[in-house]
C-alpha atoms as a PDB file:
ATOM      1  CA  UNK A   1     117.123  82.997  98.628  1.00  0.00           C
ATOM      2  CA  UNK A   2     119.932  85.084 100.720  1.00  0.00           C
ATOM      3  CA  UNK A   3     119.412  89.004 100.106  1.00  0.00           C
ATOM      4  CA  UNK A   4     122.627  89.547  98.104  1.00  0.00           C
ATOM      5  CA  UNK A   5     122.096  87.626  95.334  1.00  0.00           C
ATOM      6  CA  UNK A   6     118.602  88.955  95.419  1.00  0.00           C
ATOM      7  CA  UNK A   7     120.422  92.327  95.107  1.00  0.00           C
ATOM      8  CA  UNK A   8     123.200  91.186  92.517  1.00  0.00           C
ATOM      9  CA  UNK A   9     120.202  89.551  90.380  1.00  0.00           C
ATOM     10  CA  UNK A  10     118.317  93.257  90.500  1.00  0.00           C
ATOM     11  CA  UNK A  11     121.516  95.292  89.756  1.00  0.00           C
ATOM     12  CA  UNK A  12     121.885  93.002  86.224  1.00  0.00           C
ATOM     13  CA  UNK A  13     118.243  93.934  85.022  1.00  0.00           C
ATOM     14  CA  UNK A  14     118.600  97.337  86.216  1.00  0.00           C
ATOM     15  CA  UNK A  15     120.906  98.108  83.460  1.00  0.00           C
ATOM     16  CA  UNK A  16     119.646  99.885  80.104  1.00  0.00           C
ATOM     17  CA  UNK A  17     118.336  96.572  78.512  1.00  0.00           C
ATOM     18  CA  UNK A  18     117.696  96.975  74.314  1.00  0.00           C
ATOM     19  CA  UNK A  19     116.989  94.806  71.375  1.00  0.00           C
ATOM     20  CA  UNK A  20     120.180  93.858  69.677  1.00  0.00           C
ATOM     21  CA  UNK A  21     118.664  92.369  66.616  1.00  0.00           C
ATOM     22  CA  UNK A  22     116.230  89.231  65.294  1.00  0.00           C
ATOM     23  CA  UNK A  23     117.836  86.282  63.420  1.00  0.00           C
ATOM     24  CA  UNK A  24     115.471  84.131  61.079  1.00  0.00           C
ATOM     25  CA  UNK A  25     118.240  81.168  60.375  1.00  0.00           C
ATOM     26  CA  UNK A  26     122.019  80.194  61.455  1.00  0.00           C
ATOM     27  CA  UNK A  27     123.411  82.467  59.195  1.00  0.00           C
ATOM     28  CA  UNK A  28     122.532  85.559  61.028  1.00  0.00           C
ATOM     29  CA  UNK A  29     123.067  84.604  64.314  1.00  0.00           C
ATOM     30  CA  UNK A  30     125.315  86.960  66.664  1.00  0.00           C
ATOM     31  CA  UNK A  31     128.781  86.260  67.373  1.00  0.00           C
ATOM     32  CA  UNK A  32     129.081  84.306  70.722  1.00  0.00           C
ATOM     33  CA  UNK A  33     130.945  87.073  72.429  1.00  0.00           C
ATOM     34  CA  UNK A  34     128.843  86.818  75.834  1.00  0.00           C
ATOM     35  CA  UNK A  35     126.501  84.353  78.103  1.00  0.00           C
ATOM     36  CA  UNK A  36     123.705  83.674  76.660  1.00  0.00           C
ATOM     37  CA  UNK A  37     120.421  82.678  78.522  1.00  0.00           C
ATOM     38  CA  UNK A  38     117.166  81.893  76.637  1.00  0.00           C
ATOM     39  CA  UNK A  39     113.667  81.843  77.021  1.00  0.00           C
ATOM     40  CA  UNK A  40     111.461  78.585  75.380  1.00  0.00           C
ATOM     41  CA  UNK A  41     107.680  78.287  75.978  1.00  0.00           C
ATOM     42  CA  UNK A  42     104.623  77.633  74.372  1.00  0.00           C
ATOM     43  CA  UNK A  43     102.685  80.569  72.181  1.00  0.00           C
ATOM     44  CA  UNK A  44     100.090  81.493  74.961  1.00  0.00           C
ATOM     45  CA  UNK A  45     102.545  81.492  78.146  1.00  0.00           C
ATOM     46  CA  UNK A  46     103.567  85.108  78.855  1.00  0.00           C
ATOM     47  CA  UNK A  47     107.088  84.870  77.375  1.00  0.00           C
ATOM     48  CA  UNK A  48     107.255  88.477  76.404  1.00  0.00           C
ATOM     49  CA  UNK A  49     105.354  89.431  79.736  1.00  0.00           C
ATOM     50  CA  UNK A  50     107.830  87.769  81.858  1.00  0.00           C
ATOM     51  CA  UNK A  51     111.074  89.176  79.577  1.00  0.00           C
ATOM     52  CA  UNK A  52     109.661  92.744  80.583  1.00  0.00           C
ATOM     53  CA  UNK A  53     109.329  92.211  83.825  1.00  0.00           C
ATOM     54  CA  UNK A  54     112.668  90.862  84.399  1.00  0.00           C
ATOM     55  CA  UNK A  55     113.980  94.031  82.921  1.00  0.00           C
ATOM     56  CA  UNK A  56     111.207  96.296  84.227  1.00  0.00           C
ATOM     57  CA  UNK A  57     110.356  97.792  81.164  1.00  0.00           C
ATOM     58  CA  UNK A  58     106.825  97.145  79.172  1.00  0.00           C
ATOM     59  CA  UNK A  59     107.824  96.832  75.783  1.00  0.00           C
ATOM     60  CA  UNK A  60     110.999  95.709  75.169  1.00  0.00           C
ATOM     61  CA  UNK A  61     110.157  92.519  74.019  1.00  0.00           C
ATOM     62  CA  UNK A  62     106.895  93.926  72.139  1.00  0.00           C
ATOM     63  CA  UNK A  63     109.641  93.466  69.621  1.00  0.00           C
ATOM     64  CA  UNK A  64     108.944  89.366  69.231  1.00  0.00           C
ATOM     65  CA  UNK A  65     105.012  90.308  68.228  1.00  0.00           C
ATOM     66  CA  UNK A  66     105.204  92.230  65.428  1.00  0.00           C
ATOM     67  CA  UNK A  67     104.816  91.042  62.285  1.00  0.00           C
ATOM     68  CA  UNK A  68     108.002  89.151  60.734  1.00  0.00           C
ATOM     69  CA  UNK A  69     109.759  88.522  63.777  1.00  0.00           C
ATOM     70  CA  UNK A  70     107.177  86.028  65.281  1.00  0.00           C
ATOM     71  CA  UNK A  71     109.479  83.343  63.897  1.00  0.00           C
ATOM     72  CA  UNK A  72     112.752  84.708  64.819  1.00  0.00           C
ATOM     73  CA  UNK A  73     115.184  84.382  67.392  1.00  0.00           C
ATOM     74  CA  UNK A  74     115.278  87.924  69.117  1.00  0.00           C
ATOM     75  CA  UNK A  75     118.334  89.066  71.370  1.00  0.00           C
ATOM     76  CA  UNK A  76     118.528  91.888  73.997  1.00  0.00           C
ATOM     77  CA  UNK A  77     121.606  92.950  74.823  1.00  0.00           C
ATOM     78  CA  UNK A  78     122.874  95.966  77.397  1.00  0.00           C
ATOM     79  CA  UNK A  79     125.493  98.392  74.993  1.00  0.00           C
ATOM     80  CA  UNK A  80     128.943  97.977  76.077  1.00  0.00           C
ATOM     81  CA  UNK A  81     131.912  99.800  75.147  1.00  0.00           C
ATOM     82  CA  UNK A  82     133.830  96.389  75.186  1.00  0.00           C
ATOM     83  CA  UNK A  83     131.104  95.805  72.004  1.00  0.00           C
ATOM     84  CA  UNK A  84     128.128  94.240  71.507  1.00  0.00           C
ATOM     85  CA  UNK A  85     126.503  91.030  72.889  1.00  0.00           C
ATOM     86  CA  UNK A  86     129.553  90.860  75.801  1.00  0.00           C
ATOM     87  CA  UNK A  87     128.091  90.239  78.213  1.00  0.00           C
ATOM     88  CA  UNK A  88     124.615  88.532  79.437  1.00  0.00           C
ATOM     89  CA  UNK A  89     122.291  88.334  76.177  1.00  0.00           C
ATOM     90  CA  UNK A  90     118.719  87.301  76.804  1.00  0.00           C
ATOM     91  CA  UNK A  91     117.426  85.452  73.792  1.00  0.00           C
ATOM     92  CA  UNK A  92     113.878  85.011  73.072  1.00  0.00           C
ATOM     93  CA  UNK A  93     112.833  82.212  71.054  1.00  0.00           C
ATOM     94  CA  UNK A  94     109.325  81.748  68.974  1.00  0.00           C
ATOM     95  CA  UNK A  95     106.438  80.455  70.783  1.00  0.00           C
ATOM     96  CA  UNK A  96     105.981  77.057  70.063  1.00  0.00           C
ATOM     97  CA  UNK A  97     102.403  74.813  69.670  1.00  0.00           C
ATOM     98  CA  UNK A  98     100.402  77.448  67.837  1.00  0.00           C
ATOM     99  CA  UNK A  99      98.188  75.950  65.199  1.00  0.00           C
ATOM    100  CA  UNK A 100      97.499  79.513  63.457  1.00  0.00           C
ATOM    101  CA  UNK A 101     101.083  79.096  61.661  1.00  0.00           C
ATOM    102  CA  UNK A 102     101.449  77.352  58.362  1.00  0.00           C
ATOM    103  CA  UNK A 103     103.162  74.494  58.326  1.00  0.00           C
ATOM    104  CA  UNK A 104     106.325  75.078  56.343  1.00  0.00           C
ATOM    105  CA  UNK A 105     106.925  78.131  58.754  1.00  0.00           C
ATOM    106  CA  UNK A 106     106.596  76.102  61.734  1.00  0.00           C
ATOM    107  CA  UNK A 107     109.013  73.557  60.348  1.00  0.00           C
ATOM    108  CA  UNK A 108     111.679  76.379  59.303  1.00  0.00           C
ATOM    109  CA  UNK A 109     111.986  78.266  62.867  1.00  0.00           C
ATOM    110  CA  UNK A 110     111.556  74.602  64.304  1.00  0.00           C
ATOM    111  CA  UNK A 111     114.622  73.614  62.338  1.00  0.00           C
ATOM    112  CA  UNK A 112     116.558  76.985  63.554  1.00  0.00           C
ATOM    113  CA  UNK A 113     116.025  76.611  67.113  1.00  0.00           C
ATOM    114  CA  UNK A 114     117.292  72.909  67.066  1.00  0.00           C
ATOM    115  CA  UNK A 115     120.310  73.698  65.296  1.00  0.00           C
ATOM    116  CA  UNK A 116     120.928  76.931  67.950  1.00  0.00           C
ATOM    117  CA  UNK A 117     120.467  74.733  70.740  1.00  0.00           C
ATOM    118  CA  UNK A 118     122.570  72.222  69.412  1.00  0.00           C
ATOM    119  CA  UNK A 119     125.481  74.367  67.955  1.00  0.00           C
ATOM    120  CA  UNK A 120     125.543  77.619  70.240  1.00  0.00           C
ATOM    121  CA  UNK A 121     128.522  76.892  72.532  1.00  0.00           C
ATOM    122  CA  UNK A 122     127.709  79.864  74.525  1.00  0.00           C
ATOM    123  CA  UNK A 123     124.178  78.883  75.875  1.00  0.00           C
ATOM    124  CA  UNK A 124     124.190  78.740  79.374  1.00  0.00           C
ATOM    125  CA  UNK A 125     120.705  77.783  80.397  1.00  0.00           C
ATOM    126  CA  UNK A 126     117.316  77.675  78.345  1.00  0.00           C
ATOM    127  CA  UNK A 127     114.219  79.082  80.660  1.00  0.00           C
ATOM    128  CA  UNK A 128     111.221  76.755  79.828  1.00  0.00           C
ATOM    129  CA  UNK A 129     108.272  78.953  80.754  1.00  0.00           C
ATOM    130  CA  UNK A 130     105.151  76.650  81.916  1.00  0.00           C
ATOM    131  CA  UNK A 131     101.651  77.853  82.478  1.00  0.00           C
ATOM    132  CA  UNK A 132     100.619  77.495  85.951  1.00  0.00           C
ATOM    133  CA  UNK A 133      97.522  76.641  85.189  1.00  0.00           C
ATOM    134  CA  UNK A 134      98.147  73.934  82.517  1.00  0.00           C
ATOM    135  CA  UNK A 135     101.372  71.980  83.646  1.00  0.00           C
ATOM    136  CA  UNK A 136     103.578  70.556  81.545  1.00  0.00           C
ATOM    137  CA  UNK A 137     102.045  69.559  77.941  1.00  0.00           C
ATOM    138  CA  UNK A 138     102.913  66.823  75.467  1.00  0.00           C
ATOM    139  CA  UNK A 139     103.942  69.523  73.497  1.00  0.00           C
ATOM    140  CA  UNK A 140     106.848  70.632  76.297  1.00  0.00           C
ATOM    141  CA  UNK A 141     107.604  67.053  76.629  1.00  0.00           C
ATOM    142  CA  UNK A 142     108.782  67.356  73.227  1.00  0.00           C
ATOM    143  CA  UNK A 143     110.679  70.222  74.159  1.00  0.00           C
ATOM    144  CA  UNK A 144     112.117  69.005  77.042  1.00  0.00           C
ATOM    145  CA  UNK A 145     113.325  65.822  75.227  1.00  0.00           C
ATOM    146  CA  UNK A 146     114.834  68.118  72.556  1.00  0.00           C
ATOM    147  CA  UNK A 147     116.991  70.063  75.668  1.00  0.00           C
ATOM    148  CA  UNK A 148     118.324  66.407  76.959  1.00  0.00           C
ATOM    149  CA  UNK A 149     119.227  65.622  73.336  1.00  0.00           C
ATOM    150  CA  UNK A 150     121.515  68.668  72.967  1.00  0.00           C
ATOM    151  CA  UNK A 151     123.204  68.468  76.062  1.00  0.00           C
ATOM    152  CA  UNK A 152     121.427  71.414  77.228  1.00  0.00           C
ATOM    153  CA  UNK A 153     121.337  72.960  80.993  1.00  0.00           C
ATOM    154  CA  UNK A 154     117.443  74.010  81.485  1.00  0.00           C
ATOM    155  CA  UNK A 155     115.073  74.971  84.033  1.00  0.00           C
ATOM    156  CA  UNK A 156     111.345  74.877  84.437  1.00  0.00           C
ATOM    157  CA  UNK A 157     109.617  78.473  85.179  1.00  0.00           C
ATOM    158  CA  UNK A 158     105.965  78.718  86.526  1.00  0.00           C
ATOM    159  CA  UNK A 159     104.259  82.262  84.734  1.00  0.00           C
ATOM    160  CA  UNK A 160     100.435  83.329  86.202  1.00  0.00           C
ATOM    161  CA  UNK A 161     101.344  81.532  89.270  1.00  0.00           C
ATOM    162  CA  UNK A 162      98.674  84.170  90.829  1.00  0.00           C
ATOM    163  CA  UNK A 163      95.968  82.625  88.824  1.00  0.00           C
ATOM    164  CA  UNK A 164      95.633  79.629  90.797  1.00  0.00           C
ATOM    165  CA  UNK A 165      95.505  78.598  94.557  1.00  0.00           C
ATOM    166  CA  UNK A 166      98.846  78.165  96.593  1.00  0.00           C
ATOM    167  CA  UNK A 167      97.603  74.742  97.512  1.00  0.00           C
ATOM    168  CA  UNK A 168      97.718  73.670  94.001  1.00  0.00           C
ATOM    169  CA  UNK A 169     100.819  75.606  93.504  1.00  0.00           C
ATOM    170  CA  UNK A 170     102.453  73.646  95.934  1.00  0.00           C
ATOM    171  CA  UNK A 171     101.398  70.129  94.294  1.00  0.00           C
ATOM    172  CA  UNK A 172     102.402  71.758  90.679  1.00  0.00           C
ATOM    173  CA  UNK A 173     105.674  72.316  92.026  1.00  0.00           C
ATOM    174  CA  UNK A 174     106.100  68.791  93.729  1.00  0.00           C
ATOM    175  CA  UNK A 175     104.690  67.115  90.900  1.00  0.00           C
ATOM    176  CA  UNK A 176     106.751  68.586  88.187  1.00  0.00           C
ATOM    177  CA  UNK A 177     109.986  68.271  89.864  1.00  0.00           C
ATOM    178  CA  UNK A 178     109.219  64.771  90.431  1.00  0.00           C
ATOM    179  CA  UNK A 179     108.711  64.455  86.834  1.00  0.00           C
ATOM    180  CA  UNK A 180     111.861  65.827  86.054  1.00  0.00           C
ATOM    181  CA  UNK A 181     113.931  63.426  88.076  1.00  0.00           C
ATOM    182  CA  UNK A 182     115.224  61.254  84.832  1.00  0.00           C
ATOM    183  CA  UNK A 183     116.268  63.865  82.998  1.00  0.00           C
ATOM    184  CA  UNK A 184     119.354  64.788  83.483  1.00  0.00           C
ATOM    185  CA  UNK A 185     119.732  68.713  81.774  1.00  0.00           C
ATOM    186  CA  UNK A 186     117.014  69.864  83.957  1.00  0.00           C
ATOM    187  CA  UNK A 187     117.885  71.883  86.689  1.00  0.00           C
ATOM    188  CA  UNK A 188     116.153  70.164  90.272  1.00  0.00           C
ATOM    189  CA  UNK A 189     114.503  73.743  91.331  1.00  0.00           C
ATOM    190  CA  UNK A 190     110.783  75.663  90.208  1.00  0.00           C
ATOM    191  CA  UNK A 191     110.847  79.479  90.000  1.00  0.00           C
ATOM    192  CA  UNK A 192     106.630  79.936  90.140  1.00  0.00           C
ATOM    193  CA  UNK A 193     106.221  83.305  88.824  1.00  0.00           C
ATOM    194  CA  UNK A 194     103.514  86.132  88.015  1.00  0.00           C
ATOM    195  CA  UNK A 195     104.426  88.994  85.572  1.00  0.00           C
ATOM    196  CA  UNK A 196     101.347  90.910  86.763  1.00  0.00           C
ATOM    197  CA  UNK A 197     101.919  90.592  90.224  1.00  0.00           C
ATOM    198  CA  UNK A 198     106.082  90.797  89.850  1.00  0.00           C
ATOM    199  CA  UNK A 199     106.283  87.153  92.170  1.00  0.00           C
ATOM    200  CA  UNK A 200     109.085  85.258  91.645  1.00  0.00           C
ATOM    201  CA  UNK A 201     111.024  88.188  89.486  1.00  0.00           C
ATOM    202  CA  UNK A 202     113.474  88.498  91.863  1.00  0.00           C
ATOM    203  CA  UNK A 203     114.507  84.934  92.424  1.00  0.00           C
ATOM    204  CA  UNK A 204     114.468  84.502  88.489  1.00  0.00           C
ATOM    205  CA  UNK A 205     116.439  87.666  88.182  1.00  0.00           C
ATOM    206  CA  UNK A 206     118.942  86.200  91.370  1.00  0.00           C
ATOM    207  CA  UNK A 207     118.943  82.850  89.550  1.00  0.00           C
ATOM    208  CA  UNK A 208     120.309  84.458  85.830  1.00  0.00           C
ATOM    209  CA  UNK A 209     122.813  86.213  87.795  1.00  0.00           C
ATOM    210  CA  UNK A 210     123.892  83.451  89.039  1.00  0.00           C
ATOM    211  CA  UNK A 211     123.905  81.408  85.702  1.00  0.00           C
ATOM    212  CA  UNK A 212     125.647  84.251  84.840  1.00  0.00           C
ATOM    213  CA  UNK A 213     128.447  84.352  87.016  1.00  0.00           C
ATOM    214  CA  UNK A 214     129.467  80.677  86.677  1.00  0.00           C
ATOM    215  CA  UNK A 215     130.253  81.038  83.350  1.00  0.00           C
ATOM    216  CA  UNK A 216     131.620  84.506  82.557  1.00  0.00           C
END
């Protein structure tokens, strides 16, 4: 990826990211002032590790684990004097394919993500975070089925790419793009990253931007 939009991508995360608030149904939900970009993946994949990194800060998206929010969707925001939410909004959605959760629960923030992904005009791209180490899962099939359904521009992201050889890396990467060839909302390119190790931040980050700037 060419140095500039390596640099452009940095510049946009550089910025004083905060939480802008945490919306439990469609009711709540922000006005769709800016671009929105969101983050999908299951419970155990290093969403909120991967958030922080992006914006190189360690807890801003400690704000997704506490109690009460675990089923929200969360939105960070940088303050603008042209108002809130206008311009790039990061939105972090639930963790999905936890069995801890009871049922009803699951089905209500299930229910809220499906009707945000299918009504929020705004959405740019969902970020479908996949464990290295795992692959894709029946339960991101389901996910990924749900994205082609709405019409819905997403790509796949690798997190703890350190945690396994680049050999296997390399056939990960083959091997799920090759899987994605049918469907047509998926975007044909693998970010592999590693929050611990800050790989692949910068293309994500250069990637966003560039989301970003297509449809501002």
């Amino acid at each position: 990826m060419a140095d500039d939009a390596i640099e452009v991508g940095r510049k946009l995360f550089a910025r004083p990211w905060t939480f802008w608030r945490g919306t439990p149904d469609m009711k709540h939900l922000p006005p769709m002032t800016g671009v929105e970009i969101a983050f999908a993946g299951r419970s155990n994949v290093g969403k909120s590790s991967l958030i922080n990194a992006l914006v190189g800060q360690n807890q801003l998206a400690r704000t997704s684990n506490t109690p009460g929010r675990t089923q929200e969707l969360n939105f960070f925001h940088v303050p603008s004097e042209a108002g809130p939410g206008t311009g790039l909004v990061v939105v972090d959605m639930p963790g999905y394919g936890f069995a801890a959760a009871p049922e009803a629960k699951v089905k209500a923030w299930t229910k809220v993500i499906h009707d945000y992904l299918r009504g929020r005009q705004n959405l740019a791209r969902v970020y479908v975070l996949i464990d290295a180490r795992h692959g894709i899962k029946p339960v991101d099939v389901e996910v990924l089925d749900e994205l082609g359904k709405a019409a819905v521009s997403y790509q796949i992201v690798l997190t703890k790419a350190d945690q396994i050889s680049p050999t296997a890396l390399d056939k990960l990467i083959a091997t799920t793009l090759e899987s994605l060839k049918k469907r047509a909302a998926a975007f044909p390119e693998i970010i592999a990253t590693s929050s611990r190790k800050g790989e692949g931040i910068p293309e994500l980050r250069a990637a966003i931007a560039r989301v970003a700037a297509e449809r501002a």
